[in-house]
PDB file of N, CA and C in Angstrom:
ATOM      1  N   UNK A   1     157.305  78.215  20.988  1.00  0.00           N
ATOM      2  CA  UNK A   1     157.677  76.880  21.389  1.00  0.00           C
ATOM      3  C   UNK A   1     156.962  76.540  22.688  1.00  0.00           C
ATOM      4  N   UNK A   2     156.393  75.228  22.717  1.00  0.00           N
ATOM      5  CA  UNK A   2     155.292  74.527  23.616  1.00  0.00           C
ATOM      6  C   UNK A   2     156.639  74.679  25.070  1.00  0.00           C
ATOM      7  N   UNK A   3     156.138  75.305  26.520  1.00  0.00           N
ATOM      8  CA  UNK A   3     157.045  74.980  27.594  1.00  0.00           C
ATOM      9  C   UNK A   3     156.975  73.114  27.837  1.00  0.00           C
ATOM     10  N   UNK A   4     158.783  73.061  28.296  1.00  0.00           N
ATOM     11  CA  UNK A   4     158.884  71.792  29.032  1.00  0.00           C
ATOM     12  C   UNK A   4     157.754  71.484  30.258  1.00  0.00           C
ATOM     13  N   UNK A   5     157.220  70.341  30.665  1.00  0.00           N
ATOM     14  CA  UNK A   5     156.384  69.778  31.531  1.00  0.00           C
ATOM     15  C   UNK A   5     157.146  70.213  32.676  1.00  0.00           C
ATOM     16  N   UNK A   6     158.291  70.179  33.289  1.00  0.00           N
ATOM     17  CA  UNK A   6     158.905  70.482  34.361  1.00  0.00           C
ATOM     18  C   UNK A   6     159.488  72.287  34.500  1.00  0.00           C
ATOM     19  N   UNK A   7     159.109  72.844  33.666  1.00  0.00           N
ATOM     20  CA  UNK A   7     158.573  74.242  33.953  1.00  0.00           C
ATOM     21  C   UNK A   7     158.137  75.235  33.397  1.00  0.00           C
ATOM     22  N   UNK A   8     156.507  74.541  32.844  1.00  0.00           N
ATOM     23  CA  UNK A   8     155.771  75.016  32.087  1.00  0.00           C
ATOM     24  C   UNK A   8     155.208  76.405  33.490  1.00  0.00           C
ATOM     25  N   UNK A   9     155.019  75.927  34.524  1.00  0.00           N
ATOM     26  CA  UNK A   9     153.880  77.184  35.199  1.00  0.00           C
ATOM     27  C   UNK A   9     154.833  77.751  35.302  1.00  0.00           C
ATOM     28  N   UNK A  10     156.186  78.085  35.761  1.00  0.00           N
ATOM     29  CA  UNK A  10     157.271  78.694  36.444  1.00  0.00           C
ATOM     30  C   UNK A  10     157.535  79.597  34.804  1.00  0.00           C
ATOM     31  N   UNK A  11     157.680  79.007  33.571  1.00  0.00           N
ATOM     32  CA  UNK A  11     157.795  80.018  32.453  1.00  0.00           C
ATOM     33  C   UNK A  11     156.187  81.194  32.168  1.00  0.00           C
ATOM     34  N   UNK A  12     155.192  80.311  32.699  1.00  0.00           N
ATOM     35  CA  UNK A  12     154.382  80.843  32.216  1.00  0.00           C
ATOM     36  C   UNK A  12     153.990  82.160  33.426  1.00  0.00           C
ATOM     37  N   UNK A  13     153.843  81.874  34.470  1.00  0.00           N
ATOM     38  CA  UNK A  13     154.396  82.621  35.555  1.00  0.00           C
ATOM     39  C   UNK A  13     154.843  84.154  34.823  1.00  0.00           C
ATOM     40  N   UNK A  14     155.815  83.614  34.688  1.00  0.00           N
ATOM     41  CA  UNK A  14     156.617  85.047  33.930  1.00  0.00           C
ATOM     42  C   UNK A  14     155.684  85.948  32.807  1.00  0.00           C
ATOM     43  N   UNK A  15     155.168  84.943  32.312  1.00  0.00           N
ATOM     44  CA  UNK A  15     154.476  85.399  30.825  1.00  0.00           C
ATOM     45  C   UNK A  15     153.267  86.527  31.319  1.00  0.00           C
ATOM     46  N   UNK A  16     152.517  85.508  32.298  1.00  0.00           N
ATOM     47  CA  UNK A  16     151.468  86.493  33.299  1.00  0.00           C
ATOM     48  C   UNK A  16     152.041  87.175  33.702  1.00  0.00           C
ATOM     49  N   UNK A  17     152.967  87.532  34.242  1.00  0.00           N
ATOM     50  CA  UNK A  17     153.456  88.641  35.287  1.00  0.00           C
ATOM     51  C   UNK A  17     153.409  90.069  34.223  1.00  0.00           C
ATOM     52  N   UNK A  18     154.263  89.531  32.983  1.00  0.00           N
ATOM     53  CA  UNK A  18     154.497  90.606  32.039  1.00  0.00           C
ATOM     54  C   UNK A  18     153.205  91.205  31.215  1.00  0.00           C
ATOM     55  N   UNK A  19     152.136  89.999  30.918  1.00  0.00           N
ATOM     56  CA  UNK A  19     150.864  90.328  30.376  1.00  0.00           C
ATOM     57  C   UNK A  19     150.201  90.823  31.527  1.00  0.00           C
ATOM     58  N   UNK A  20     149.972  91.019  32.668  1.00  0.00           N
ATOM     59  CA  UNK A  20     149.421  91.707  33.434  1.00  0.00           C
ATOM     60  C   UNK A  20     149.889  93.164  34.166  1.00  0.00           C
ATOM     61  N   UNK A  21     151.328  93.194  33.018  1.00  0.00           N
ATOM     62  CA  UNK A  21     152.050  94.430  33.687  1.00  0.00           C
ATOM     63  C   UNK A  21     151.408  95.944  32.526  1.00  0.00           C
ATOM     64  N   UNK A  22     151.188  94.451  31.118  1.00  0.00           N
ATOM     65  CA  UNK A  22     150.689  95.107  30.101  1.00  0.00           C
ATOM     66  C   UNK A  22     149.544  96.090  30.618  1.00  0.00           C
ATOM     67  N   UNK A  23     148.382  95.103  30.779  1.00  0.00           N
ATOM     68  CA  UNK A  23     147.266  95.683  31.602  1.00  0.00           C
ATOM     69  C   UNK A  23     146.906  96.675  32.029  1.00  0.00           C
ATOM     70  N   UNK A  24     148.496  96.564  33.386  1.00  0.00           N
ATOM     71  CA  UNK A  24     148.073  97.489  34.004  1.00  0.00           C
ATOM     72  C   UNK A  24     148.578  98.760  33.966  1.00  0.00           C
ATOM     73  N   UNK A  25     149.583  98.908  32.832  1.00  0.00           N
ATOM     74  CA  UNK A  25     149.833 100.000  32.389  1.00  0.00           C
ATOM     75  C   UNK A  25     148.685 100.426  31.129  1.00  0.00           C
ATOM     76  N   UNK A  26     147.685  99.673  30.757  1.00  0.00           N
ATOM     77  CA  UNK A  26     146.876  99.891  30.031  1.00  0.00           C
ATOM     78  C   UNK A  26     147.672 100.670  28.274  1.00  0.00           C
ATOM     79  N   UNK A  27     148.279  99.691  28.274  1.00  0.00           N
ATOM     80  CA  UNK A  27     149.369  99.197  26.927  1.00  0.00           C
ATOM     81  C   UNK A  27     148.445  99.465  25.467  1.00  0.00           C
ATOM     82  N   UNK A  28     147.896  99.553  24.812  1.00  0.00           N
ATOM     83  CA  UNK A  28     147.175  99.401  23.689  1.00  0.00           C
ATOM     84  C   UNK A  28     147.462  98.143  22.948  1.00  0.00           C
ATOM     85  N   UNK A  29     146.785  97.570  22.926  1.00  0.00           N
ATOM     86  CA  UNK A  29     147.037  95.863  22.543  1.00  0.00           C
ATOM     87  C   UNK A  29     146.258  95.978  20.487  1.00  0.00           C
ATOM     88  N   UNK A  30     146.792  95.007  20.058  1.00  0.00           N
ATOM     89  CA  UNK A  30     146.320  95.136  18.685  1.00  0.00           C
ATOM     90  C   UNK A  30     145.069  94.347  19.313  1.00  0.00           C
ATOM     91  N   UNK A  31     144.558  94.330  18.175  1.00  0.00           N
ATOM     92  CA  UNK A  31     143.117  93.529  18.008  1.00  0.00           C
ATOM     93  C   UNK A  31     143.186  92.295  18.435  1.00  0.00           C
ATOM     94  N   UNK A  32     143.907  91.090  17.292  1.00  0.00           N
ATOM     95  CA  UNK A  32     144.524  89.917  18.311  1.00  0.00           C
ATOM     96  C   UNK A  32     144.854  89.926  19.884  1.00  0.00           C
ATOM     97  N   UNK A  33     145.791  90.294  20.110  1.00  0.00           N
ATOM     98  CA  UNK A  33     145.955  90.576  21.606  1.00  0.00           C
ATOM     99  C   UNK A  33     144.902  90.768  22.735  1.00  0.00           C
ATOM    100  N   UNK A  34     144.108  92.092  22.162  1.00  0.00           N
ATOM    101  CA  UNK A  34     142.908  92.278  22.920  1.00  0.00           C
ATOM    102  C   UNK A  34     141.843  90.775  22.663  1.00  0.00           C
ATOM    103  N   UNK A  35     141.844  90.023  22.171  1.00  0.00           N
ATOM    104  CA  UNK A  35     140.913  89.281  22.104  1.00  0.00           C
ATOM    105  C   UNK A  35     141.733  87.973  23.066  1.00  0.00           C
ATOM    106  N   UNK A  36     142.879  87.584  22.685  1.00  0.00           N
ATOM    107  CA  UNK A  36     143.560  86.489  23.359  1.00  0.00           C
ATOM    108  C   UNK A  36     143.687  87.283  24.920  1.00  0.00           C
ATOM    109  N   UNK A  37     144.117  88.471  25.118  1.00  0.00           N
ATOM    110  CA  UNK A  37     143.858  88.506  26.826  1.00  0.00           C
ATOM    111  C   UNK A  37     142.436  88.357  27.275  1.00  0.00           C
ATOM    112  N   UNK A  38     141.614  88.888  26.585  1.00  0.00           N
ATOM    113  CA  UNK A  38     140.073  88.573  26.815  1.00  0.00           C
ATOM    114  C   UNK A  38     139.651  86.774  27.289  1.00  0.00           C
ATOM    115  N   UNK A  39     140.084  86.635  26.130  1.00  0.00           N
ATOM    116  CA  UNK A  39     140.128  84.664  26.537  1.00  0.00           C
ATOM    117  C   UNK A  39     140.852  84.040  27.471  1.00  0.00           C
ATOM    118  N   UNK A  40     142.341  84.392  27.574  1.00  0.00           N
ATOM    119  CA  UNK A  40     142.513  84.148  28.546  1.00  0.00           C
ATOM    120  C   UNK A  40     142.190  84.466  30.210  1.00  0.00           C
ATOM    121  N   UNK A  41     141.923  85.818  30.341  1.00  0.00           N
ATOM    122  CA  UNK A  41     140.759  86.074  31.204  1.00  0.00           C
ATOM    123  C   UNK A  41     139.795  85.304  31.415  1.00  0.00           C
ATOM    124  N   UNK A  42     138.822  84.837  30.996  1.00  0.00           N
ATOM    125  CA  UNK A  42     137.280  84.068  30.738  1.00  0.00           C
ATOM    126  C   UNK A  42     137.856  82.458  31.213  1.00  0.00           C
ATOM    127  N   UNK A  43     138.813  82.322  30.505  1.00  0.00           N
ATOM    128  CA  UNK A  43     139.189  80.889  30.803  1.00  0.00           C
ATOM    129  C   UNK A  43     140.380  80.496  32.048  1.00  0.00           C
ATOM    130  N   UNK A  44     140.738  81.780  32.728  1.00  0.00           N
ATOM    131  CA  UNK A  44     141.323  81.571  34.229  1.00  0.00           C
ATOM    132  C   UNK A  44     140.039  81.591  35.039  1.00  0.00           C
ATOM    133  N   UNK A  45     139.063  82.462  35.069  1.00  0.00           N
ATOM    134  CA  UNK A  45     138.035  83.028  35.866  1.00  0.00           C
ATOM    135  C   UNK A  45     136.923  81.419  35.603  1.00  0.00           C
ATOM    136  N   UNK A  46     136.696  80.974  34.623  1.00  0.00           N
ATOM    137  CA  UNK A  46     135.933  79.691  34.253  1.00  0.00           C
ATOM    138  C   UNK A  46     136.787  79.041  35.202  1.00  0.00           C
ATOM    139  N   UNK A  47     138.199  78.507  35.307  1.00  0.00           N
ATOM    140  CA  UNK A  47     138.735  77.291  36.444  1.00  0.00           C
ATOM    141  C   UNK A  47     138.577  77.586  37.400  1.00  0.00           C
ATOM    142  N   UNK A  48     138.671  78.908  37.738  1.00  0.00           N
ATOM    143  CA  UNK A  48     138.340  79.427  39.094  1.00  0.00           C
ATOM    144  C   UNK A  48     136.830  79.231  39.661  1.00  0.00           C
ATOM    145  N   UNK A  49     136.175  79.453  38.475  1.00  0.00           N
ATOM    146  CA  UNK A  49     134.298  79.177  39.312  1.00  0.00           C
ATOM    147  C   UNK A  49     134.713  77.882  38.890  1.00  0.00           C
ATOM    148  N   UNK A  50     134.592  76.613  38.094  1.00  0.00           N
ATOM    149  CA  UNK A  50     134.416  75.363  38.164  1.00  0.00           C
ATOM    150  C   UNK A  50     135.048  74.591  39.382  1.00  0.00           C
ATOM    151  N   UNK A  51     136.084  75.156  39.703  1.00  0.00           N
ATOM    152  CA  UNK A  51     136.612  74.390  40.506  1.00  0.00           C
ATOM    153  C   UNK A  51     136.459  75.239  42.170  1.00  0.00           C
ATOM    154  N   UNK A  52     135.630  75.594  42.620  1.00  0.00           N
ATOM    155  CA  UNK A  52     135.226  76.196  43.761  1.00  0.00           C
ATOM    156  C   UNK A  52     136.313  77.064  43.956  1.00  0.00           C
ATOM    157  N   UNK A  53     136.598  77.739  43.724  1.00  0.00           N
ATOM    158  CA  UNK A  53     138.144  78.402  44.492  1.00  0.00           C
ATOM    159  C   UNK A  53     137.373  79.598  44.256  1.00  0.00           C
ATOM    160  N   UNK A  54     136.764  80.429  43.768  1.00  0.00           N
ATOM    161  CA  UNK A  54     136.221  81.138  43.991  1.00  0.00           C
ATOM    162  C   UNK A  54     134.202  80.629  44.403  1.00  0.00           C
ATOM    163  N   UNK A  55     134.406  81.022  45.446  1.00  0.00           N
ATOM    164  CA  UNK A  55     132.957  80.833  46.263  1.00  0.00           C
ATOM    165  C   UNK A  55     132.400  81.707  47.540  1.00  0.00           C
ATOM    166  N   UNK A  56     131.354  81.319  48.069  1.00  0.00           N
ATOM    167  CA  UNK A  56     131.105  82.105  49.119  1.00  0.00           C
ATOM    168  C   UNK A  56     130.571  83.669  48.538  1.00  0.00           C
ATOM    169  N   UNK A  57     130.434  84.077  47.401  1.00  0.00           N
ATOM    170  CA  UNK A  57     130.302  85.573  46.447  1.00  0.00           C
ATOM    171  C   UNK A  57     128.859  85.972  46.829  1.00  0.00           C
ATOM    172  N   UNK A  58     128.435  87.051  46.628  1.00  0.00           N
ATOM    173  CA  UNK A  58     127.309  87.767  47.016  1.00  0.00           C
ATOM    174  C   UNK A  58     126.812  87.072  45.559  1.00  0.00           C
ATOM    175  N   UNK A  59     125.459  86.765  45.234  1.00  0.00           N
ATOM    176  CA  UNK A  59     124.803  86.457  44.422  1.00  0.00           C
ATOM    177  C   UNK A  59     124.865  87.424  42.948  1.00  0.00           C
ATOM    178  N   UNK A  60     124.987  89.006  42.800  1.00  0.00           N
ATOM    179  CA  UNK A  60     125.014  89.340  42.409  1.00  0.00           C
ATOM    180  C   UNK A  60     126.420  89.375  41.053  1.00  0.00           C
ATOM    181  N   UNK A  61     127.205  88.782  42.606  1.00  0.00           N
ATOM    182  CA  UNK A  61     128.827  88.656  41.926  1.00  0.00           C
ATOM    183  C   UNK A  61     128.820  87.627  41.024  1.00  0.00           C
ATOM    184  N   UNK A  62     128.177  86.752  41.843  1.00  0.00           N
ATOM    185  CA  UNK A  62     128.003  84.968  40.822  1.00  0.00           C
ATOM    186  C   UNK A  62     127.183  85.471  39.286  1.00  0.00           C
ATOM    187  N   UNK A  63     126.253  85.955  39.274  1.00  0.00           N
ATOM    188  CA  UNK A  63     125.412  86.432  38.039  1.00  0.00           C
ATOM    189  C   UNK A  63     126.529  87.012  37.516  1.00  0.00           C
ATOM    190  N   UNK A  64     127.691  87.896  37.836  1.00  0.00           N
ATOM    191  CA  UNK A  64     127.947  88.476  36.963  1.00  0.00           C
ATOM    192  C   UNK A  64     129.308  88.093  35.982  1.00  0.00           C
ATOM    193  N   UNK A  65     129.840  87.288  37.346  1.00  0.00           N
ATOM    194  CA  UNK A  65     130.553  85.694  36.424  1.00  0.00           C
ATOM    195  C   UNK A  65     130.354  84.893  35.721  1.00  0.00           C
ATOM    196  N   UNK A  66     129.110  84.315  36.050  1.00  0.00           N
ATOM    197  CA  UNK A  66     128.709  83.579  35.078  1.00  0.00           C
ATOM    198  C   UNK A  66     128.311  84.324  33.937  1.00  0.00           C
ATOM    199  N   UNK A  67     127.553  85.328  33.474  1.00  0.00           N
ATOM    200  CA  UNK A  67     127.118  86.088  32.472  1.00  0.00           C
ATOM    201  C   UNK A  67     128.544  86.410  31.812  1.00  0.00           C
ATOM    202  N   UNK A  68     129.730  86.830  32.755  1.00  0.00           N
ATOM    203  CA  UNK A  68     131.215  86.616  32.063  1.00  0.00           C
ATOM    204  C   UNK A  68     131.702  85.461  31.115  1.00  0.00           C
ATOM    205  N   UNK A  69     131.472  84.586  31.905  1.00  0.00           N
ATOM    206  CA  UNK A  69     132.248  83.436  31.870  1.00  0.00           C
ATOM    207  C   UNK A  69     131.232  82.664  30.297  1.00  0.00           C
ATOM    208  N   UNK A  70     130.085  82.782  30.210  1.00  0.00           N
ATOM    209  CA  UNK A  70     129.052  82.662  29.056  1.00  0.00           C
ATOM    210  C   UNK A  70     128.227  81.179  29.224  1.00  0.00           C
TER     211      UNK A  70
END
């Protein structure tokens, strides 16, 4: 079920907290999974370079974002 507009980040919040707990216990994800955290990865790290919030990076770092990011 799609979150309410008035606390969609605050549910989703949670959702990251728990998918990144996955992570970092290095969880074994099915195939699906591994591909949707993959994307979602690519497509936090994409808002992050489009929208300057990540900047200032050694050149090497930028190449290797962008070559991420596709």
């Amino acid at each position: 079920m799609a979150n309410m507009h008035y606390c969609r980040f605050q549910n989703t919040l949670t959702d990251l907290t728990q998918c990144l707990g996955v992570l970092n216990e290095q969880e074994k994800l099915s195939e699906d999974e591994s591909k949707a955290a993959d994307r979602m990865l690519r497509e936090i790290v994409y808002f992050l370079y489009q929208n300057d919030i990540i900047d200032e990076l050694p050149e090497d770092v930028n190449n290797r974002i962008k070559n991420f990011i596709g």
